[in-house]
N, C-alpha and C. Protein backbone atom coordinates (compact mmCIF):
# COMPACT_ATOMS: atom_id res chain seq x y z
N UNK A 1 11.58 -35.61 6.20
CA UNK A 1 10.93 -34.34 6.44
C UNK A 1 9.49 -34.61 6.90
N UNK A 2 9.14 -34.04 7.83
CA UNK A 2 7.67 -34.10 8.75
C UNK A 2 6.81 -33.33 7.74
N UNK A 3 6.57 -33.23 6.84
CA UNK A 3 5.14 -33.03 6.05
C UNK A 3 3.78 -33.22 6.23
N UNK A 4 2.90 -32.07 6.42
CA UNK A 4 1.49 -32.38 7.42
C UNK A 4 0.66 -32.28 6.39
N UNK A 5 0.69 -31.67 5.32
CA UNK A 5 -0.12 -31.55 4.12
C UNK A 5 0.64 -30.58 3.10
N UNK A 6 -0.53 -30.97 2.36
CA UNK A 6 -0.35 -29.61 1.17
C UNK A 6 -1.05 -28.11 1.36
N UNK A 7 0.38 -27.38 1.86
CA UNK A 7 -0.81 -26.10 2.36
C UNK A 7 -1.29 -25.38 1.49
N UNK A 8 -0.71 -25.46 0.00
CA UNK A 8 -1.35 -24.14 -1.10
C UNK A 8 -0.65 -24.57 -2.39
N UNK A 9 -1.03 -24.33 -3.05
CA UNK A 9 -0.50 -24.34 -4.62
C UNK A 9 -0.53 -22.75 -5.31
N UNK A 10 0.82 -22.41 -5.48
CA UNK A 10 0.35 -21.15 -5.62
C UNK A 10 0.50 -20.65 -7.48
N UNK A 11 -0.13 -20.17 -7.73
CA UNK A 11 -0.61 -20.11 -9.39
C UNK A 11 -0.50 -18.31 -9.98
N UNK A 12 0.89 -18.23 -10.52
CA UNK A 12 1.26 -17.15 -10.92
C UNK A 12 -0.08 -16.86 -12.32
N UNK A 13 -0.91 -15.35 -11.76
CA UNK A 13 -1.94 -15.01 -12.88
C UNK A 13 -1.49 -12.88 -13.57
N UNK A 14 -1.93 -12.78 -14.23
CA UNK A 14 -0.98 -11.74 -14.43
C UNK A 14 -2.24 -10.72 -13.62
N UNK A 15 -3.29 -10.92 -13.61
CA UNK A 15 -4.27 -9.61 -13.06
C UNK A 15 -5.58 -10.87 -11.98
N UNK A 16 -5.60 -10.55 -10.60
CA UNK A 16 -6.08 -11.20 -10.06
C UNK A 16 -7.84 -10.96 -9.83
N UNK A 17 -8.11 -9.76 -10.70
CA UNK A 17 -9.40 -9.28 -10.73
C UNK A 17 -10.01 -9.95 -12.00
N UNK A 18 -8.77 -10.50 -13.00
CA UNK A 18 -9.95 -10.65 -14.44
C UNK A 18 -9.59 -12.13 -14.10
N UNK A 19 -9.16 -13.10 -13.07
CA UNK A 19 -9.00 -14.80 -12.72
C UNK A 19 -10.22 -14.68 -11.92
N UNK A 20 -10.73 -13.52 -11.18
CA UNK A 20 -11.64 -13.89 -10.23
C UNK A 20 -12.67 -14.67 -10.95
N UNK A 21 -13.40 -14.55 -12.08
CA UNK A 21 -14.59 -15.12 -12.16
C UNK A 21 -14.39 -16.61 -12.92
N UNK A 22 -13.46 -17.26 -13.00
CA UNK A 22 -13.35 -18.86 -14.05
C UNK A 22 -12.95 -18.93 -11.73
N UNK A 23 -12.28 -18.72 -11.07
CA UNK A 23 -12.21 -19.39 -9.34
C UNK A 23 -13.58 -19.52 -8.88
N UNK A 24 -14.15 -18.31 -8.88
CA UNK A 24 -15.51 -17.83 -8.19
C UNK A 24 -16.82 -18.19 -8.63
N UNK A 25 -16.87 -17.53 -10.39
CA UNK A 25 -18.21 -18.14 -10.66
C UNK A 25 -17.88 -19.40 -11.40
N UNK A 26 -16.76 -20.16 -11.85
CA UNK A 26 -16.76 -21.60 -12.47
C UNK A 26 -16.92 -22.56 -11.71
N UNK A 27 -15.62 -22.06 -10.86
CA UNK A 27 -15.25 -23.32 -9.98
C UNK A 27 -16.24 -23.33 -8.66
N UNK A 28 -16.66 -22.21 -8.74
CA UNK A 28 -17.67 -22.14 -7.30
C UNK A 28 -16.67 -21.81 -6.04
N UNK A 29 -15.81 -21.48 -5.89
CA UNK A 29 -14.63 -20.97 -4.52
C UNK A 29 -14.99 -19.82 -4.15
N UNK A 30 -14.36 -19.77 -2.86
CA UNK A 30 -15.02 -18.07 -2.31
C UNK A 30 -13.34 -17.42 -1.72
N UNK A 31 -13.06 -16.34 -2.77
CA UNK A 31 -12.04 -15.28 -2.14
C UNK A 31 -11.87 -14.99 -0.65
N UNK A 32 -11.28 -15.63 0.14
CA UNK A 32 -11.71 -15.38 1.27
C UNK A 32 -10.39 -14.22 1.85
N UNK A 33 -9.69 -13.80 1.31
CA UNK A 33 -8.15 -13.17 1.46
C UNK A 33 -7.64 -12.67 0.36
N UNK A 34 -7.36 -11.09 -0.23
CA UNK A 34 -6.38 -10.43 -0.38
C UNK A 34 -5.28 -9.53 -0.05
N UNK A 35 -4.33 -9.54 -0.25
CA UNK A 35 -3.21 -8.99 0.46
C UNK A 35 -2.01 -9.26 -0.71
N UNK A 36 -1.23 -7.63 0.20
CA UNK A 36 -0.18 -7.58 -1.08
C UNK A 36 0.78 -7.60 -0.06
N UNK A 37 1.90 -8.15 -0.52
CA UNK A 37 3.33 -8.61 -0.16
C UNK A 37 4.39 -7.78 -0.25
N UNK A 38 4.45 -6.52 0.25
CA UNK A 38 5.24 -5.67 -0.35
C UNK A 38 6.38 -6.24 -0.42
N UNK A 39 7.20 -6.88 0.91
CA UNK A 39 8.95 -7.68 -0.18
C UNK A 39 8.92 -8.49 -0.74
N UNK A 40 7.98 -8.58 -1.14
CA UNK A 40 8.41 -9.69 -2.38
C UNK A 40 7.27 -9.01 -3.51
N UNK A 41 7.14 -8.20 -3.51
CA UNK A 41 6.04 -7.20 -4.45
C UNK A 41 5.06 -8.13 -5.91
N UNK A 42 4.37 -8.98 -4.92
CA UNK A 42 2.95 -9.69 -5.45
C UNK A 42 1.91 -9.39 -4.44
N UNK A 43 0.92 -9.55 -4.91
CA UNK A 43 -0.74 -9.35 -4.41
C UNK A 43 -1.30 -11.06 -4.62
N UNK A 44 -1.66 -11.32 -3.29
CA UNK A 44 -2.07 -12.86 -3.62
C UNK A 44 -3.93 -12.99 -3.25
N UNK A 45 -4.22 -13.71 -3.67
CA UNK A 45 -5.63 -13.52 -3.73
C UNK A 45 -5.74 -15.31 -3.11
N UNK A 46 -6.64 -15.82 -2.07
CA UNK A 46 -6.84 -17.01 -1.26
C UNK A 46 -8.00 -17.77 -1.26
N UNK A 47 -7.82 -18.88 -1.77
CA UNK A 47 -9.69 -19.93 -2.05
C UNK A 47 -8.95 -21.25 -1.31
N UNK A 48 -9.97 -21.56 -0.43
CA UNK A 48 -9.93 -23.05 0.20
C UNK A 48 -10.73 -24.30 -0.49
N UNK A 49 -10.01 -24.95 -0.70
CA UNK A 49 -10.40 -26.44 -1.07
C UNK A 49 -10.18 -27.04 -0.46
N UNK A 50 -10.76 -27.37 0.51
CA UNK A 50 -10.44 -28.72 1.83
C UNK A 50 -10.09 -28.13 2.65
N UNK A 51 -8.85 -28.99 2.74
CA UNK A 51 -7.65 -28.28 3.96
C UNK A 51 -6.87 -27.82 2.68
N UNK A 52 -6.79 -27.77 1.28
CA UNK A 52 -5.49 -26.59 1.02
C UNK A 52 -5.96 -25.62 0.31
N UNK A 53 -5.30 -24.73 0.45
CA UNK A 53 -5.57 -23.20 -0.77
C UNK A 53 -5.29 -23.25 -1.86
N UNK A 54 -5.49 -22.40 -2.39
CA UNK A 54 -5.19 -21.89 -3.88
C UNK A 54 -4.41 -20.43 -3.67
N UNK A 55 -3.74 -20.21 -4.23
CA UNK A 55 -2.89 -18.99 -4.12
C UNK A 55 -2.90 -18.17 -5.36
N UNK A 56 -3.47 -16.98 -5.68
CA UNK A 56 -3.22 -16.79 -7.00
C UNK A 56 -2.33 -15.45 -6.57
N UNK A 57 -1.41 -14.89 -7.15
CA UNK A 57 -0.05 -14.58 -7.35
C UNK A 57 0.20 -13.31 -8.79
N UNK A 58 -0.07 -12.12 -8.02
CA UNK A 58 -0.04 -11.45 -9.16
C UNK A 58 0.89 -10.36 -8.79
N UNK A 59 1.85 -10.14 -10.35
CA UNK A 59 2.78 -9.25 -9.79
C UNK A 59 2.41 -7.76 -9.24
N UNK A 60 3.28 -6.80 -8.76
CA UNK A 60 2.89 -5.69 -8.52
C UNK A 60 4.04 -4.71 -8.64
N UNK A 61 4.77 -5.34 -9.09
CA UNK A 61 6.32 -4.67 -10.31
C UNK A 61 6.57 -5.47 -11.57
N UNK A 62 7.04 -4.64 -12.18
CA UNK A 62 7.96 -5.47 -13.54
C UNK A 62 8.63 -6.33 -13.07
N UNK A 63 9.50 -5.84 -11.65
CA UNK A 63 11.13 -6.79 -11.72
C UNK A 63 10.81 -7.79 -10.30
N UNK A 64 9.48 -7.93 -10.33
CA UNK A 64 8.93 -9.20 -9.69
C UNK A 64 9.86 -10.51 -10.18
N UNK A 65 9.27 -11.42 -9.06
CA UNK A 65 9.95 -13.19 -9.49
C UNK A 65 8.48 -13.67 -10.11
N UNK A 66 7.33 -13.26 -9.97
CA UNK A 66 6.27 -13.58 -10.46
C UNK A 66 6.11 -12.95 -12.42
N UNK A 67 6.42 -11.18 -11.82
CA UNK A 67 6.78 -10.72 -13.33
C UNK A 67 7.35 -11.24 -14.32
N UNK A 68 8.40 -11.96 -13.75
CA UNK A 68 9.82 -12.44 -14.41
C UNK A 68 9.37 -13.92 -15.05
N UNK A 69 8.54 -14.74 -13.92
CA UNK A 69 7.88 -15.72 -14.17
C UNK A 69 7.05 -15.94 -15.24
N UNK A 70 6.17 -14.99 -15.40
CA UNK A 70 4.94 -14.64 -15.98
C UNK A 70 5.46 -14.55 -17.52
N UNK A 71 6.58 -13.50 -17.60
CA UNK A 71 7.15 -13.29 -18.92
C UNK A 71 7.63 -14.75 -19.36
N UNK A 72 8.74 -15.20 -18.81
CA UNK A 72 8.98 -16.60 -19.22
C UNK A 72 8.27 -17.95 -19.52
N UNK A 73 7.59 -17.65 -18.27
CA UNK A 73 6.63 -19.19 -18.95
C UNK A 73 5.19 -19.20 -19.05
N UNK A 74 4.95 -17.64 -19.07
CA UNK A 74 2.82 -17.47 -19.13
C UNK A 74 2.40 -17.88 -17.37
N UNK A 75 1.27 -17.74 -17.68
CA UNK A 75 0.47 -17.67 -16.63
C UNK A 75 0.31 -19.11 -15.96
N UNK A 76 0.33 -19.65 -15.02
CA UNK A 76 0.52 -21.20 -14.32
C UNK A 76 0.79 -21.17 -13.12
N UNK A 77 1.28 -22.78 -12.86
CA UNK A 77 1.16 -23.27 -11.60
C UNK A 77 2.64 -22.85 -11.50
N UNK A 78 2.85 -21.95 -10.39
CA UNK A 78 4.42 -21.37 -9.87
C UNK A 78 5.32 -22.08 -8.87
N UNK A 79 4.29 -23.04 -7.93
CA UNK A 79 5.23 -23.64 -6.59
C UNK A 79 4.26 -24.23 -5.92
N UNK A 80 4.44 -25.13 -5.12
CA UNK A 80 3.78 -26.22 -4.23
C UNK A 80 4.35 -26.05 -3.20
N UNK A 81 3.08 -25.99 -2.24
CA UNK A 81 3.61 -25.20 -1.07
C UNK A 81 3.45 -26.34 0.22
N UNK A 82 4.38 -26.98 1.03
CA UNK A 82 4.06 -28.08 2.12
C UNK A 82 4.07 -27.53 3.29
N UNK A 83 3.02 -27.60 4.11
CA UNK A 83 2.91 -27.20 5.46
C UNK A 83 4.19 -27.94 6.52
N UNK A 84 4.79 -27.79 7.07
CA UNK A 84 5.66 -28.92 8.05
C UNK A 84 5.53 -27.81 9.47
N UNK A 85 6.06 -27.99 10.39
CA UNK A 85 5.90 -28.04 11.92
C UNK A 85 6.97 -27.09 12.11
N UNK A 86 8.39 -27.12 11.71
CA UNK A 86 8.74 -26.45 11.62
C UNK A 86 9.75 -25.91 10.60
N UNK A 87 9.86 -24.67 10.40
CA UNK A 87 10.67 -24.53 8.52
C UNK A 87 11.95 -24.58 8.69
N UNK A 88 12.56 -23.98 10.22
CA UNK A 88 14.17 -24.03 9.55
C UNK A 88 14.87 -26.10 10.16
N UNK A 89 14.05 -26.21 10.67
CA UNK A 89 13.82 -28.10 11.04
C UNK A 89 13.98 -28.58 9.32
N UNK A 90 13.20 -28.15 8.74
CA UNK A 90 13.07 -28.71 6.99
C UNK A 90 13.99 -28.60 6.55
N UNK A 91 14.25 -26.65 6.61
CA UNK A 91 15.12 -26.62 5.53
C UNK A 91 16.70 -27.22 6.00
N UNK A 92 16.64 -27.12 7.23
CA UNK A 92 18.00 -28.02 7.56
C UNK A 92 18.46 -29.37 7.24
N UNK A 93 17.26 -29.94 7.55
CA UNK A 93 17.15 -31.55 6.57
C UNK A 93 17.28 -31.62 5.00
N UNK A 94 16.84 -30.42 4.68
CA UNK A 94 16.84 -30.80 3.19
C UNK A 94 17.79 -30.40 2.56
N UNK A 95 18.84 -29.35 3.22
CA UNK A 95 20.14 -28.60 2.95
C UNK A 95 20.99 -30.26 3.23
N UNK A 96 20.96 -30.80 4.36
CA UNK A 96 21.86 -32.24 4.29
C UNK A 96 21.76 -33.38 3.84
N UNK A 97 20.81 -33.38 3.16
CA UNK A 97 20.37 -34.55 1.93
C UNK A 97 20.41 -33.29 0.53
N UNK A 98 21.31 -32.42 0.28
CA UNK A 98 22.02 -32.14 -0.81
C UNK A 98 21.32 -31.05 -1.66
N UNK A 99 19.75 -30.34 -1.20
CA UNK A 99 19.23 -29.54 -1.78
C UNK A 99 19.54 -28.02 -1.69
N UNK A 100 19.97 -27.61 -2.93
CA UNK A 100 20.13 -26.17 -2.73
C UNK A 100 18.89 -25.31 -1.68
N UNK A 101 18.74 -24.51 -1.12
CA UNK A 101 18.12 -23.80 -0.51
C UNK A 101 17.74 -22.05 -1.44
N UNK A 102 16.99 -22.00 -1.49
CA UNK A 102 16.93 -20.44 -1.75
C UNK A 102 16.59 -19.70 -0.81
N UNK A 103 16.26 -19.86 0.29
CA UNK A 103 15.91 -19.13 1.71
C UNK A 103 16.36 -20.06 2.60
N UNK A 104 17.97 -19.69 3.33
CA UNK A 104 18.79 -20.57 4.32
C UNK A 104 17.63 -20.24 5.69
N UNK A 105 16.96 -19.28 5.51
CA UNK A 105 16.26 -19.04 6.85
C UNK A 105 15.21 -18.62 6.55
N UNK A 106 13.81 -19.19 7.75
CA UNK A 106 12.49 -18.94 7.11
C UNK A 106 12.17 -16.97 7.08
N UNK A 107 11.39 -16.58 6.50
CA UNK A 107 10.94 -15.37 6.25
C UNK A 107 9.42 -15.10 6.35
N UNK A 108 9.10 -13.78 6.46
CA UNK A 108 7.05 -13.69 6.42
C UNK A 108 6.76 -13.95 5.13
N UNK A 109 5.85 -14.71 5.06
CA UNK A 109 4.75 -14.76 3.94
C UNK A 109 3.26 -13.86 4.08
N UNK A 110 2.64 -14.30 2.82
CA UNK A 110 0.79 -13.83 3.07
C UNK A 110 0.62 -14.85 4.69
N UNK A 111 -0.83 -14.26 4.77
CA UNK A 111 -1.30 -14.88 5.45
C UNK A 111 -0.43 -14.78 7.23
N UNK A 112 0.49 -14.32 7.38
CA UNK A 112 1.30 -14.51 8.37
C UNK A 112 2.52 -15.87 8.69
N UNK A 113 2.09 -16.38 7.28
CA UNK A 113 3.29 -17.88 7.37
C UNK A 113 4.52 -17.34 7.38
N UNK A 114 5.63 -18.43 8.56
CA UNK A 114 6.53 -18.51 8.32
C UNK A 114 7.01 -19.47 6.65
N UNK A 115 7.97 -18.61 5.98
CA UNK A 115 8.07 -19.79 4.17
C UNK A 115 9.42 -19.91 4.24
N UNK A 116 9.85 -20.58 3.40
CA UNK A 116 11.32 -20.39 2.78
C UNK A 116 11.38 -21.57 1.97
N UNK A 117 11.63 -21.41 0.44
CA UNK A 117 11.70 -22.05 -0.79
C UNK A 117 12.96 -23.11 -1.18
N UNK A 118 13.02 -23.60 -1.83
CA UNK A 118 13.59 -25.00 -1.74
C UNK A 118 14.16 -24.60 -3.81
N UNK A 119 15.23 -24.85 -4.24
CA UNK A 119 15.94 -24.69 -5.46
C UNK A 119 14.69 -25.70 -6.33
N UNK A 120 14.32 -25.17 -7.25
CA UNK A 120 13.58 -26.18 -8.36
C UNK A 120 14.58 -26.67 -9.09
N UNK A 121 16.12 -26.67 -9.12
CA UNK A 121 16.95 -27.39 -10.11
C UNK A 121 17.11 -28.77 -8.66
N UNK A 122 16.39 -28.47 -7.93
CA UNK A 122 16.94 -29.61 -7.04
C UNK A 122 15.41 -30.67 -6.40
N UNK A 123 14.64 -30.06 -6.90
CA UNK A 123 13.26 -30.37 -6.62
C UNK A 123 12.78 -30.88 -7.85
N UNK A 124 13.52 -31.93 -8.65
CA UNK A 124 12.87 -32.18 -9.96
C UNK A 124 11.94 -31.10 -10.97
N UNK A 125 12.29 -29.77 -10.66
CA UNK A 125 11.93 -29.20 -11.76
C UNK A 125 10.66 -28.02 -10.89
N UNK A 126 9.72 -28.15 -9.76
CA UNK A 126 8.86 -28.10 -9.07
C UNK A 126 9.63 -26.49 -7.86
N UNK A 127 9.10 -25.22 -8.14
CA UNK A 127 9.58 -24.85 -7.07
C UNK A 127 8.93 -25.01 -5.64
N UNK A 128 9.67 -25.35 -4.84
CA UNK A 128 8.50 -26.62 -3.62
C UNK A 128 9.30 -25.07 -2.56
N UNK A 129 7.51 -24.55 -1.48
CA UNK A 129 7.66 -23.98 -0.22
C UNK A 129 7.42 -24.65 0.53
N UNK A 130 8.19 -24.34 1.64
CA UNK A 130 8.31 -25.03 2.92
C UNK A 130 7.01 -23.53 4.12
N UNK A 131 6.22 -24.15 4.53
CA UNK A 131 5.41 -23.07 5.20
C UNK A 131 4.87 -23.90 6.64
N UNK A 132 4.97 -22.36 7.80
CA UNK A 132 4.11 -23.21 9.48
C UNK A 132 3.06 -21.77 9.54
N UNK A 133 2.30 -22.04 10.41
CA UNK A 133 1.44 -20.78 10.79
C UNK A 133 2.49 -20.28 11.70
N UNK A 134 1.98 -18.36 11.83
CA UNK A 134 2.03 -18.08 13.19
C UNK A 134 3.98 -17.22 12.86
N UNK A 135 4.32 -17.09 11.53
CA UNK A 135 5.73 -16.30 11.45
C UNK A 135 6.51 -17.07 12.41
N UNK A 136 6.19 -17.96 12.68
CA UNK A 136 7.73 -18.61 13.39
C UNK A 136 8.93 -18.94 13.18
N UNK A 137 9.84 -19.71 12.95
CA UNK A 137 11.30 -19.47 12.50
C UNK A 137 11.56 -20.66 12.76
């Protein structure tokens, strides 16, 4: 798999207004992006470190995968997100070296990324996104 970096780490928080100040005034990061996701009903909030982001990930239903998340295992690191060139190029490679897929085909993300997620029972435990700029396919 062509892997260009790490584009984001994204970090399920339950309210993205009371995380702002341990990102902003601890860590010193600057919010540079909010936006809510209506299909997939989270609000993600965006800080650059280098070349990768920070993603913070807050639900905006009960019957969220973040909600659902949140209830089960608290507030944390949710998925690791890899930039590659192109997503359904990945996920095709990674469907024939034996990995379940949870998105057979890429979809919109924040930001305008093309994503599509990779099984964490097949990713050692890690739910790993596959992401390109630009909604491409």
């Amino acid at each position: 798999m062509d892997i260009t970096h790490i584009e984001h780490l994204g970090i399920a928080v339950k309210s993205i207004e009371a995380s702002l100040p341990y990102y902003e005034g601890i860590l010193g990061l600057k919010c540079y992006n909010i936006e809510v996701v209506e299909d997939q009903k989270v609000k993600t909030a965006f800080f650059k470190v280098g070349q990768t982001k920070i993603e913070l990930l807050e639900p905006t239903s009960e019957d969220s995968t973040i909600a659902k998340f949140i209830e089960k295992r608290g507030e944390g690191i949710h998925h690791l997100a890899f930039a590659v060139p192109c997503v359904q190029t990945a996920l095709d490679e990674a469907s024939s070296k034996g990995i379940q897929l949870i998105d057979k085909v890429p979809r919109g993300g924040a930001e305008g990324l093309s994503i599509a997620f990779l099984h964490p029972k097949y990713t050692g435990g890690v739910l790993t996104e596959l992401c390109m700029e630009g909604n491409k396919k």
